[in-house]
N, C-alpha and C. Protein backbone atom coordinates (compact mmCIF):
# COMPACT_ATOMS: atom_id res chain seq x y z
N UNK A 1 102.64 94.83 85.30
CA UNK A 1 102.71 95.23 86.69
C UNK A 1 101.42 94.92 87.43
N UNK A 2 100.06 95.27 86.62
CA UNK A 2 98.91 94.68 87.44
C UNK A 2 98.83 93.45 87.81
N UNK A 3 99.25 92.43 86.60
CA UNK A 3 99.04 91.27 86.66
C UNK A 3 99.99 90.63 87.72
N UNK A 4 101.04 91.38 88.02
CA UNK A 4 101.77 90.34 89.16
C UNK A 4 101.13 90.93 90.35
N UNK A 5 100.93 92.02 90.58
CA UNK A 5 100.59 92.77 91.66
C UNK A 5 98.73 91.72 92.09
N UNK A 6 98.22 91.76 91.15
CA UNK A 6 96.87 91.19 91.47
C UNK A 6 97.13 89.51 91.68
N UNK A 7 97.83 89.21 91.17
CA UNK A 7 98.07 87.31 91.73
C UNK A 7 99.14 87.22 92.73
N UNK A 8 99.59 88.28 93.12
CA UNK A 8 100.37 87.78 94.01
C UNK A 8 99.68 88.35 95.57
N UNK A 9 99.05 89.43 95.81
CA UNK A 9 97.61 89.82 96.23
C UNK A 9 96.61 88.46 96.34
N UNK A 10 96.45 87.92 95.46
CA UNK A 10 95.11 87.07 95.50
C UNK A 10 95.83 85.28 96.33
N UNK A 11 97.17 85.66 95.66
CA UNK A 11 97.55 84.04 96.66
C UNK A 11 98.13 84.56 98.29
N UNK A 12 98.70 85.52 98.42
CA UNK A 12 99.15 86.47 99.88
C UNK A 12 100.36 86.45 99.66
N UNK A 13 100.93 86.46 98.54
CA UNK A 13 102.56 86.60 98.75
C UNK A 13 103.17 88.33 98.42
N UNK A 14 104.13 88.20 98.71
CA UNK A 14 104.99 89.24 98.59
C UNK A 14 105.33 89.77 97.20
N UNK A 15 104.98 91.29 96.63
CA UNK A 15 105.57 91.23 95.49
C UNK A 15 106.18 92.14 95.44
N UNK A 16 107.15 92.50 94.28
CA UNK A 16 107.83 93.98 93.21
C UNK A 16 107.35 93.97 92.49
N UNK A 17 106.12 95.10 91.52
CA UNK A 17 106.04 94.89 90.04
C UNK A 17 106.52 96.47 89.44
N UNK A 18 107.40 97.53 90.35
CA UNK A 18 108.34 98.18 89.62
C UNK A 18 110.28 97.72 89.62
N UNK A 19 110.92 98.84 89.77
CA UNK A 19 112.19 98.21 89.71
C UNK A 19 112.74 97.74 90.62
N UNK A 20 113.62 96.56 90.87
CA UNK A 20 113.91 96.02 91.64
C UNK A 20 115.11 97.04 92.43
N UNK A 21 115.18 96.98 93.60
CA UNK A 21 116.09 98.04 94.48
C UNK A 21 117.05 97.35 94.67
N UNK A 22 118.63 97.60 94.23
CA UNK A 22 119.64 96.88 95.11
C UNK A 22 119.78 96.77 95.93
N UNK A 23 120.51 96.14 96.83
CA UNK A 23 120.53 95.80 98.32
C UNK A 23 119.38 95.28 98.81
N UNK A 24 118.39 95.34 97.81
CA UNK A 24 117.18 94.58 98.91
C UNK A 24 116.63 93.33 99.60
N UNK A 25 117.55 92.22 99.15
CA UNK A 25 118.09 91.26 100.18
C UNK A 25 118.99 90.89 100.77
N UNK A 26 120.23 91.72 100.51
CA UNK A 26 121.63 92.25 100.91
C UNK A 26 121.40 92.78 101.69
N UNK A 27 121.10 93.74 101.78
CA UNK A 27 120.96 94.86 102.60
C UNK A 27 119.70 95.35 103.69
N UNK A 28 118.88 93.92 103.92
CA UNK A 28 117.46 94.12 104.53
C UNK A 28 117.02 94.82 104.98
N UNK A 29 118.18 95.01 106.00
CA UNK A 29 117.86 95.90 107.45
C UNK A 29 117.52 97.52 107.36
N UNK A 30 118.47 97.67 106.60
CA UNK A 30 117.97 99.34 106.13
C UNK A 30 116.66 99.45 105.11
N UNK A 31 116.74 98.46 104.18
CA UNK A 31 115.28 98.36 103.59
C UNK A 31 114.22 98.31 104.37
N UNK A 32 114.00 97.25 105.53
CA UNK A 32 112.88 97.56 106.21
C UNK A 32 113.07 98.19 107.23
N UNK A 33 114.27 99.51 107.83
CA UNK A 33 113.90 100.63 108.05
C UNK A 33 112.91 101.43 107.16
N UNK A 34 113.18 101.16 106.27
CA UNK A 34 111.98 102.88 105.01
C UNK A 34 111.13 102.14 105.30
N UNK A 35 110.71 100.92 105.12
CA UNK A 35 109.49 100.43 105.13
C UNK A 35 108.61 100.48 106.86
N UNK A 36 109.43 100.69 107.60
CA UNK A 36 108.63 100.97 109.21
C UNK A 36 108.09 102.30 108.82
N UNK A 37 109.43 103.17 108.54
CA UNK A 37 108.86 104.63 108.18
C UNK A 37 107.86 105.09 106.80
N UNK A 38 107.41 104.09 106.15
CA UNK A 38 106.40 104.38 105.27
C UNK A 38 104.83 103.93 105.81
N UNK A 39 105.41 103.02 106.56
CA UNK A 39 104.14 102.22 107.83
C UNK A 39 103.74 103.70 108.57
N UNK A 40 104.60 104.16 109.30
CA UNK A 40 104.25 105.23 109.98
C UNK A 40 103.96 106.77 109.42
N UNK A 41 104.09 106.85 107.99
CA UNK A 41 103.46 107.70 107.59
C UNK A 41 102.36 107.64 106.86
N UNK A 42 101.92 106.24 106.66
CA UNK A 42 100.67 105.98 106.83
C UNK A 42 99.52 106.15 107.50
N UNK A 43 99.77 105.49 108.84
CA UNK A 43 99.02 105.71 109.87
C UNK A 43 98.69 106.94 110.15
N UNK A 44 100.02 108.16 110.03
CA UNK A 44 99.51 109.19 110.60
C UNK A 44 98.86 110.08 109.83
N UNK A 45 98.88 109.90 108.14
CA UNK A 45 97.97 110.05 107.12
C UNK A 45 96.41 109.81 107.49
N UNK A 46 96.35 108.44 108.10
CA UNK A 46 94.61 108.17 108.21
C UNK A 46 94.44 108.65 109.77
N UNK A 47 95.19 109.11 110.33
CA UNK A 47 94.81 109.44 111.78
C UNK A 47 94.75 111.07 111.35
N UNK A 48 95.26 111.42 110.55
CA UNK A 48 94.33 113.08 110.01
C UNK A 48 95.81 114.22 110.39
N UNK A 49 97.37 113.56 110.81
CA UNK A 49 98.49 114.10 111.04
C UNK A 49 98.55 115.43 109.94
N UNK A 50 98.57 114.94 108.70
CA UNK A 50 99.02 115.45 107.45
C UNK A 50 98.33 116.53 107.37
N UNK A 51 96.86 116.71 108.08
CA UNK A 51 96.17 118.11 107.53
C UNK A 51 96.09 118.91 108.71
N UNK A 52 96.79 118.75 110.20
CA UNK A 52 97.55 119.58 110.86
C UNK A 52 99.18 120.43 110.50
N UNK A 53 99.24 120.01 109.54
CA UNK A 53 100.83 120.21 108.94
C UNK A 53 100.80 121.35 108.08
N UNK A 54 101.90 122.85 107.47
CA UNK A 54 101.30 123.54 107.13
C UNK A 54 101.36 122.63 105.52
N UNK A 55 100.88 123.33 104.55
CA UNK A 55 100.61 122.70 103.03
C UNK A 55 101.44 122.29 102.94
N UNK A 56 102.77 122.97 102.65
CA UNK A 56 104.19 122.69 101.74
C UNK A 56 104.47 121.42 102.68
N UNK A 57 104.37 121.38 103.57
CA UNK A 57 104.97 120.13 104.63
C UNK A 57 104.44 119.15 104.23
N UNK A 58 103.25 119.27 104.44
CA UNK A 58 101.96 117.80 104.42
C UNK A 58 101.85 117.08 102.69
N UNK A 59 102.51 118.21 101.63
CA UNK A 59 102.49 118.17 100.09
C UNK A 59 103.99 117.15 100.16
N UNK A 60 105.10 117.85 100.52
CA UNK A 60 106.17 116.96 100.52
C UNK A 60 106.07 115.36 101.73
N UNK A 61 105.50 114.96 102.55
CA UNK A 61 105.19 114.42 103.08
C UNK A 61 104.19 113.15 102.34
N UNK A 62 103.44 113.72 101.43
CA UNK A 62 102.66 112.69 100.94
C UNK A 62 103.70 112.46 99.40
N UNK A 63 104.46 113.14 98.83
CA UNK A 63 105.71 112.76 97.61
C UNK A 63 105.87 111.68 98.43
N UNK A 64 106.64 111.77 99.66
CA UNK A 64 107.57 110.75 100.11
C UNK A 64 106.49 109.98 100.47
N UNK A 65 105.78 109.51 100.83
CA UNK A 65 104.94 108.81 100.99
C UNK A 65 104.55 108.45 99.64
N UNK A 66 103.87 108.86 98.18
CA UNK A 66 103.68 108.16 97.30
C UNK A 66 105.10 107.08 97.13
N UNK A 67 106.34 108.10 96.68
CA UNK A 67 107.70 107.05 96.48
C UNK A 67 107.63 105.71 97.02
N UNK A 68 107.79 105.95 98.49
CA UNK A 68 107.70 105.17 99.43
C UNK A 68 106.64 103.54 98.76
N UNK A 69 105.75 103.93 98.88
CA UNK A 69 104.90 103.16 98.22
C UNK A 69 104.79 102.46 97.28
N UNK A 70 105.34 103.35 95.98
CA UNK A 70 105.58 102.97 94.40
C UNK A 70 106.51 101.64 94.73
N UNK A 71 107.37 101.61 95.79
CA UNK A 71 108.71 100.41 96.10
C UNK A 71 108.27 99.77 96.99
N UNK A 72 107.69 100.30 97.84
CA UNK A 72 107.29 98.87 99.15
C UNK A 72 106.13 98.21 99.34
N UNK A 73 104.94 98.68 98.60
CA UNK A 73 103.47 98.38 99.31
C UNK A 73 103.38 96.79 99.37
N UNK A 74 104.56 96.34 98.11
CA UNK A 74 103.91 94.90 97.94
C UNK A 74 104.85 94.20 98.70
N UNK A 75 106.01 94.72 99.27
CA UNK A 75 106.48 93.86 100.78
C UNK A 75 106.17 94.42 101.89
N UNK A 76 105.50 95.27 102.11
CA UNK A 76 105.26 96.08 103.51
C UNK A 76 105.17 94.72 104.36
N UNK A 77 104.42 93.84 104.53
CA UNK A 77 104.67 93.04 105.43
C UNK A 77 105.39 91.66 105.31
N UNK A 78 106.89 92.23 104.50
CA UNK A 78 107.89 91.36 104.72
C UNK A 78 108.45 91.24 106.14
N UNK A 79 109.06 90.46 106.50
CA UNK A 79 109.70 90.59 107.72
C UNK A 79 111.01 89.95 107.60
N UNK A 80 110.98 88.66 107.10
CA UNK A 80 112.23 87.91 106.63
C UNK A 80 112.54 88.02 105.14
N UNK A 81 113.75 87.75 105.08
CA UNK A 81 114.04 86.91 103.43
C UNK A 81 113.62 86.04 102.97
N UNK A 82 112.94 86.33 101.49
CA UNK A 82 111.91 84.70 101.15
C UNK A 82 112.78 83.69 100.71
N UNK A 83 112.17 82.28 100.64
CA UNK A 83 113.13 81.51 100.26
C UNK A 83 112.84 81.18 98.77
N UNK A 84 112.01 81.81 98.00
CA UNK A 84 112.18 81.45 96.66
C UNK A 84 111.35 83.49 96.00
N UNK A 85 111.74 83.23 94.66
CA UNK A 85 110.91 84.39 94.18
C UNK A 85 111.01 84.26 92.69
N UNK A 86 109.79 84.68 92.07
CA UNK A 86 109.42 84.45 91.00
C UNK A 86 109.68 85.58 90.02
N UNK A 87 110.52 85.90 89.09
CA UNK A 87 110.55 86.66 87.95
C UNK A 87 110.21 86.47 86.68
N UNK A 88 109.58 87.72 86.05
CA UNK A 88 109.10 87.82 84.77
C UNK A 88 110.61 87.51 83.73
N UNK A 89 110.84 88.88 83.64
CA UNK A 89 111.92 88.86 82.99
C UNK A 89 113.66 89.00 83.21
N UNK A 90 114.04 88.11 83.12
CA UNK A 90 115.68 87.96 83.78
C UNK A 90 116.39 88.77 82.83
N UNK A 91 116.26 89.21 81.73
CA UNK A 91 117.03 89.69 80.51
C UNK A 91 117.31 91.19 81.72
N UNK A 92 116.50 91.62 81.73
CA UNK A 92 115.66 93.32 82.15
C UNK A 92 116.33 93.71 83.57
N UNK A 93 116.29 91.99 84.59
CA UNK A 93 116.63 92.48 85.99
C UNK A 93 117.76 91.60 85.93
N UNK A 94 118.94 92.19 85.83
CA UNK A 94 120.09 91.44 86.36
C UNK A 94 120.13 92.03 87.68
N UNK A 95 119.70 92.73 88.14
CA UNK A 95 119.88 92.72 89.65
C UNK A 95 119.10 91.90 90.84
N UNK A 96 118.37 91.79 90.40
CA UNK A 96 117.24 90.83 90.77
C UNK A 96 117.06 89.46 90.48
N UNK A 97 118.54 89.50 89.67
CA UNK A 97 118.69 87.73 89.80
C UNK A 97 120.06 87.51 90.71
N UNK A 98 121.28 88.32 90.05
CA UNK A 98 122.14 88.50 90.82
C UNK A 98 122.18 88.44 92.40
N UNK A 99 121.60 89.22 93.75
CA UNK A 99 121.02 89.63 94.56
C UNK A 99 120.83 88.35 95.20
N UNK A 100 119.23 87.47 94.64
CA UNK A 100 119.23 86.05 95.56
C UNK A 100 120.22 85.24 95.35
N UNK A 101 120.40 85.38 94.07
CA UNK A 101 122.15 83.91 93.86
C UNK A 101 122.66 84.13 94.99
N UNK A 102 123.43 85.13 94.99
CA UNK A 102 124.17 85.58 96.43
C UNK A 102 123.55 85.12 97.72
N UNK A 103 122.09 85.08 97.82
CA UNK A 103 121.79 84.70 99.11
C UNK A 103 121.40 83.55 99.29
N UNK A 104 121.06 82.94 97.83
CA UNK A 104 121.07 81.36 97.91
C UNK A 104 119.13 81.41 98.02
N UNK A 105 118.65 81.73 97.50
CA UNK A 105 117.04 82.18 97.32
C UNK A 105 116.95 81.33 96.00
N UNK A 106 116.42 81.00 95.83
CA UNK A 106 115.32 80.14 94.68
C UNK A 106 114.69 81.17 94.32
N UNK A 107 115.11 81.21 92.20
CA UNK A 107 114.76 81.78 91.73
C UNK A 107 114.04 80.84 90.47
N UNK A 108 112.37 81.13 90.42
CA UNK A 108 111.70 80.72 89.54
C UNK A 108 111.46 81.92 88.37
N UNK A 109 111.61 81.49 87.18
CA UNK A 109 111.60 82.68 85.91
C UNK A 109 111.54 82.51 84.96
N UNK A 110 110.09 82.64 84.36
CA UNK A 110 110.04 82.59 83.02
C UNK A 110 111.15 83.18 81.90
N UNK A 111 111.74 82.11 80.96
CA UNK A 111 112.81 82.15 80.63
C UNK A 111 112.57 82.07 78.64
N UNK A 112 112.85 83.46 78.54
CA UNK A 112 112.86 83.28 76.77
C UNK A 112 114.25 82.98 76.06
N UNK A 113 113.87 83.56 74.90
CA UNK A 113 114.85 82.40 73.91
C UNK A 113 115.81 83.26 74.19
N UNK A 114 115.91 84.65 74.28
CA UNK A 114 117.25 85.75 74.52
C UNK A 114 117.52 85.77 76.07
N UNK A 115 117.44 84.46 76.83
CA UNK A 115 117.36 84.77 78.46
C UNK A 115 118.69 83.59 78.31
N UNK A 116 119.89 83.42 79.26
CA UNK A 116 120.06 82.24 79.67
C UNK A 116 119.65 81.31 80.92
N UNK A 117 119.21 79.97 80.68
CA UNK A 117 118.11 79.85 81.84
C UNK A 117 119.42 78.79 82.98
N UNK A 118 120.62 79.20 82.88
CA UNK A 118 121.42 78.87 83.68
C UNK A 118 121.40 80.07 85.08
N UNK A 119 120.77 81.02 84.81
CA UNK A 119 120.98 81.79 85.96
C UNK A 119 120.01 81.87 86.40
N UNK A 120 118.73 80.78 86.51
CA UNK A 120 117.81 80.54 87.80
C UNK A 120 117.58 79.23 88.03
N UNK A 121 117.14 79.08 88.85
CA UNK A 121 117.15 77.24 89.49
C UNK A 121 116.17 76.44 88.85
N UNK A 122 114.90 77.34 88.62
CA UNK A 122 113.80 77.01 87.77
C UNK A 122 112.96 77.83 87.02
N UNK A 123 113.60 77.34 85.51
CA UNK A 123 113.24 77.96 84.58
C UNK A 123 111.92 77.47 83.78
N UNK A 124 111.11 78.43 83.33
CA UNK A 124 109.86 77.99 83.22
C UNK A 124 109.72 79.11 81.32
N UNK A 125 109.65 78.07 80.35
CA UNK A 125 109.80 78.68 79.17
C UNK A 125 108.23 79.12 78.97
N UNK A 126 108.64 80.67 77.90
CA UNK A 126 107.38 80.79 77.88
C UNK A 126 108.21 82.59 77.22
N UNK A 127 107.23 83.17 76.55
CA UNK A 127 107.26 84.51 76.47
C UNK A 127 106.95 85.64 77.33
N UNK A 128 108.06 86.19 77.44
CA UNK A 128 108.42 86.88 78.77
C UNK A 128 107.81 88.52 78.42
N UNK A 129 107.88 88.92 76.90
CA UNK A 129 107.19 89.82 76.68
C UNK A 129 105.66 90.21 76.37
N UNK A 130 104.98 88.80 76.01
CA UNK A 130 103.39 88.82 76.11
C UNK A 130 102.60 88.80 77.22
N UNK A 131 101.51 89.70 77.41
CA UNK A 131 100.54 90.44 78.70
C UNK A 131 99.93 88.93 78.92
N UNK A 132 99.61 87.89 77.50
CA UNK A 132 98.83 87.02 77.86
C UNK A 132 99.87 86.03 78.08
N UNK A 133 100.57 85.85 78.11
CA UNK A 133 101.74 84.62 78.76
C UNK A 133 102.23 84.70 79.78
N UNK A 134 102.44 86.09 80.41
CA UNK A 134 102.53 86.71 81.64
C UNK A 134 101.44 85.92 82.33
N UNK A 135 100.23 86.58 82.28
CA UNK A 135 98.70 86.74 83.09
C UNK A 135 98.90 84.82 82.93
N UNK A 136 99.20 84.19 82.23
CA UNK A 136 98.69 82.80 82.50
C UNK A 136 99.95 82.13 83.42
N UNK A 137 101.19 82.14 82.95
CA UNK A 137 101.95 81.92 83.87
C UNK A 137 102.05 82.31 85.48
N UNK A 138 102.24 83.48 85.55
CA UNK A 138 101.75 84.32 87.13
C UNK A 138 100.34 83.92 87.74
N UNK A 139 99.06 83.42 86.84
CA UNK A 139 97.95 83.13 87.44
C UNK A 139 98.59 81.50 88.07
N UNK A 140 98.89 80.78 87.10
CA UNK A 140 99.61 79.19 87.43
C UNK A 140 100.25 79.18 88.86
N UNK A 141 101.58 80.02 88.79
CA UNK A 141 101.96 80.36 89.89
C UNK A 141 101.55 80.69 91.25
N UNK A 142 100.66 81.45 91.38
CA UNK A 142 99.28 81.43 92.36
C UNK A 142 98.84 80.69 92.63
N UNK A 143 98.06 79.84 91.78
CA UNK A 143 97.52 78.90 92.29
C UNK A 143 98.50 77.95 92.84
N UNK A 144 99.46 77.39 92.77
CA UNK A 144 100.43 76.73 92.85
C UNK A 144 100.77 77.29 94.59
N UNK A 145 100.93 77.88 94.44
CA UNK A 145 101.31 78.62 95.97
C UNK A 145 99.89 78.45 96.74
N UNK A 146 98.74 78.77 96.64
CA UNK A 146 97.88 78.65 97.22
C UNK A 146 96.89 76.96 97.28
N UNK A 147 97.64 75.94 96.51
CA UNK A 147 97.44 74.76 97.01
C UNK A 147 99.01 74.09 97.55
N UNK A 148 99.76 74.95 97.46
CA UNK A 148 100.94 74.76 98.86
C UNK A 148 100.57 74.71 99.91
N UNK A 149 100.14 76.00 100.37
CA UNK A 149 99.72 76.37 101.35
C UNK A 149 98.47 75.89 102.01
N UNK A 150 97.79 75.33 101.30
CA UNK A 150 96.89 74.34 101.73
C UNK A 150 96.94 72.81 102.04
N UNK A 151 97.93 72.04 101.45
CA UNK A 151 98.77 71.15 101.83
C UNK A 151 99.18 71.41 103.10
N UNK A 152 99.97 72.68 103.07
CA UNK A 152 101.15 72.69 104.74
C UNK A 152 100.10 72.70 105.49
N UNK A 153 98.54 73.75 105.32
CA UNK A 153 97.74 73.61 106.09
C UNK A 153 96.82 72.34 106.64
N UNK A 154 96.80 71.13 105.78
CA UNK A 154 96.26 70.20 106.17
C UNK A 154 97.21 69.17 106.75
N UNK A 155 98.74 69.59 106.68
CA UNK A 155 99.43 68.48 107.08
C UNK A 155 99.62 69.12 108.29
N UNK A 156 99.76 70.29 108.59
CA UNK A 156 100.01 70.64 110.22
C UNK A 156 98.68 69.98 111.54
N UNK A 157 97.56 70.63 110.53
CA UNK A 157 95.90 70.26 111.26
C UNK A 157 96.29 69.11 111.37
N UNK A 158 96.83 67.64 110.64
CA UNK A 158 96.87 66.41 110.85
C UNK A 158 98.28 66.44 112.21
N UNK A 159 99.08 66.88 111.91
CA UNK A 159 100.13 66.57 112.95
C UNK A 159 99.47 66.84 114.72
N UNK A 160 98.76 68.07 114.44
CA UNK A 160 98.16 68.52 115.17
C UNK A 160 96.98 67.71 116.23
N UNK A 161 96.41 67.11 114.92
CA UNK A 161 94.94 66.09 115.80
C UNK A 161 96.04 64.85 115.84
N UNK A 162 96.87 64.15 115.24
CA UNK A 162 98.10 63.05 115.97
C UNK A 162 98.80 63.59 117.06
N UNK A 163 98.65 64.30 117.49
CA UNK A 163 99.45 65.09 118.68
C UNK A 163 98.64 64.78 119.82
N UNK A 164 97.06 65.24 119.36
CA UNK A 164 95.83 65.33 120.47
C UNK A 164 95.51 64.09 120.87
N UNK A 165 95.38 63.25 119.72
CA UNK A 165 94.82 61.46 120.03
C UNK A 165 96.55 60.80 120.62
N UNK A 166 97.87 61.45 120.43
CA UNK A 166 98.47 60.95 121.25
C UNK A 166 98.44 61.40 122.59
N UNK A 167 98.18 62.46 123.06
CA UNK A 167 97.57 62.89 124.42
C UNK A 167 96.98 62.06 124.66
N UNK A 168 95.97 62.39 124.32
CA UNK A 168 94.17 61.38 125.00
C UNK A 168 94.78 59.94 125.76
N UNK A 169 95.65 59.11 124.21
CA UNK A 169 96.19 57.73 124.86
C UNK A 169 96.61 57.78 125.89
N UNK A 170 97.90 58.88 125.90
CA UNK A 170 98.40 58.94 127.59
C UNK A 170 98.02 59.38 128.53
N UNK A 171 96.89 60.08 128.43
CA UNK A 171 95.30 60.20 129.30
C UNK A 171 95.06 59.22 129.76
N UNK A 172 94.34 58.37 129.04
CA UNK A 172 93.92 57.47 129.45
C UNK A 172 94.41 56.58 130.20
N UNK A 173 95.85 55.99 129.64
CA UNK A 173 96.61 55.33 130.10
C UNK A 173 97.40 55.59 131.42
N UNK A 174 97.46 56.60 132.14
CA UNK A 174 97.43 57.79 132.97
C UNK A 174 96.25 57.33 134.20
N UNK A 175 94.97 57.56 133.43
CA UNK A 175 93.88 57.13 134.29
C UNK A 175 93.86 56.14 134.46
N UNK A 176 94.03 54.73 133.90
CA UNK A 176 94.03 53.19 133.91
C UNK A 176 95.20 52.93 135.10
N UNK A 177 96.22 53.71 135.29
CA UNK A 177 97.18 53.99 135.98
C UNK A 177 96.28 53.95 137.38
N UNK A 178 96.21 55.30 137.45
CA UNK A 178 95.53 55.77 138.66
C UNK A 178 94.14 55.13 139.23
N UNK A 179 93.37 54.31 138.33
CA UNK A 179 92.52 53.33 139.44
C UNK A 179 93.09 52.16 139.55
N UNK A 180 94.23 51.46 138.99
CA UNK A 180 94.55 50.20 139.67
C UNK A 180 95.41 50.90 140.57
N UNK A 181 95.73 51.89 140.96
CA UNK A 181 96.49 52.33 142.08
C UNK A 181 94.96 52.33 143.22
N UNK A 182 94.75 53.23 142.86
CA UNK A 182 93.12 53.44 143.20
C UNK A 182 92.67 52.32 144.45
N UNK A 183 92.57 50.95 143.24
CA UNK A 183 91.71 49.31 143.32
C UNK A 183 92.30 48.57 144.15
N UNK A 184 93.75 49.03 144.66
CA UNK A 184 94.72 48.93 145.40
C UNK A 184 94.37 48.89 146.77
């Protein structure tokens, strides 16, 4: 659970490293209802709400607020459905493979010898029960995502400055315009 929680943290993606919730790409909309309302009992936690409240209130208030947490912290700032997601073990979560099939999500998952690796798109062999096959696979993965994302980032910056030097041309060409009108 650390280990996905800390690489998926360190590249910025979205994670689960307790049980996966049904409906939670089925069913979005009410999922990220709890998740506005765990947002907002946050806030009013660090804005000092909770210790205006009498005990028993502000005690059950922070339960629901731990719960809350234990399930969402690592999508709190989901907003959409992702288009791919990475699992440890498929044996463990049939719901969590089941779930994207249905939505047509790309599922990457380390896949052992008691897994069948027909039920994800990309299967990545490896032992699904070792801390150190975990930690190296999930670190791989990270990085992998975070020279994605640096790609998209250098190919946009490029589309971006081809965008600008195509301006400029029709700047110019614009101005070359306007003094033989000008010379006129």
């Amino acid at each position: 659970q650390e280990v996905v929680q800390s690489e998926a943290e360190r590249c910025g993606m979205w994670y689960i490293n307790q049980r996966w919730l049904g409906g939670l790409l089925t069913n979005f909309q009410t999922i990220r209802s709890r998740i506005n309302y765990m947002i907002e009992l946050q806030q009013k936690r660090e804005q000092g709400y909770f210790r205006l409240l009498p005990k028993k209130e502000a005690v059950k208030l922070e339960e629901t607020l731990g719960k809350l947490e234990k399930y969402f912290l690592g999508i709190k700032n989901m907003t959409a459905l992702p288009q791919a997601i990475f699992v440890i073990d498929i044996c463990k979560e049939d719901i969590c493979i089941a779930e994207p099939q249905r939505m047509g999500v790309n599922i990457f998952a380390i896949v052992d010898t008691d897994c069948d690796p027909d039920k994800v798109d990309h299967p990545i062999p490896g032992n699904d029960d070792a801390v150190r096959s975990i930690r190296l696979i999930t670190s791989r993965m990270a990085t992998a995502v975070l020279e994605g994302v640096a790609q998209r980032e250098a190919m946009l910056q490029e589309q971006e400055a081809d965008l600008e030097t195509g301006d400029q041309e029709s700047l110019s060409e614009d101005q070359l315009e306007q003094s033989a009108i000008e010379g006129i």
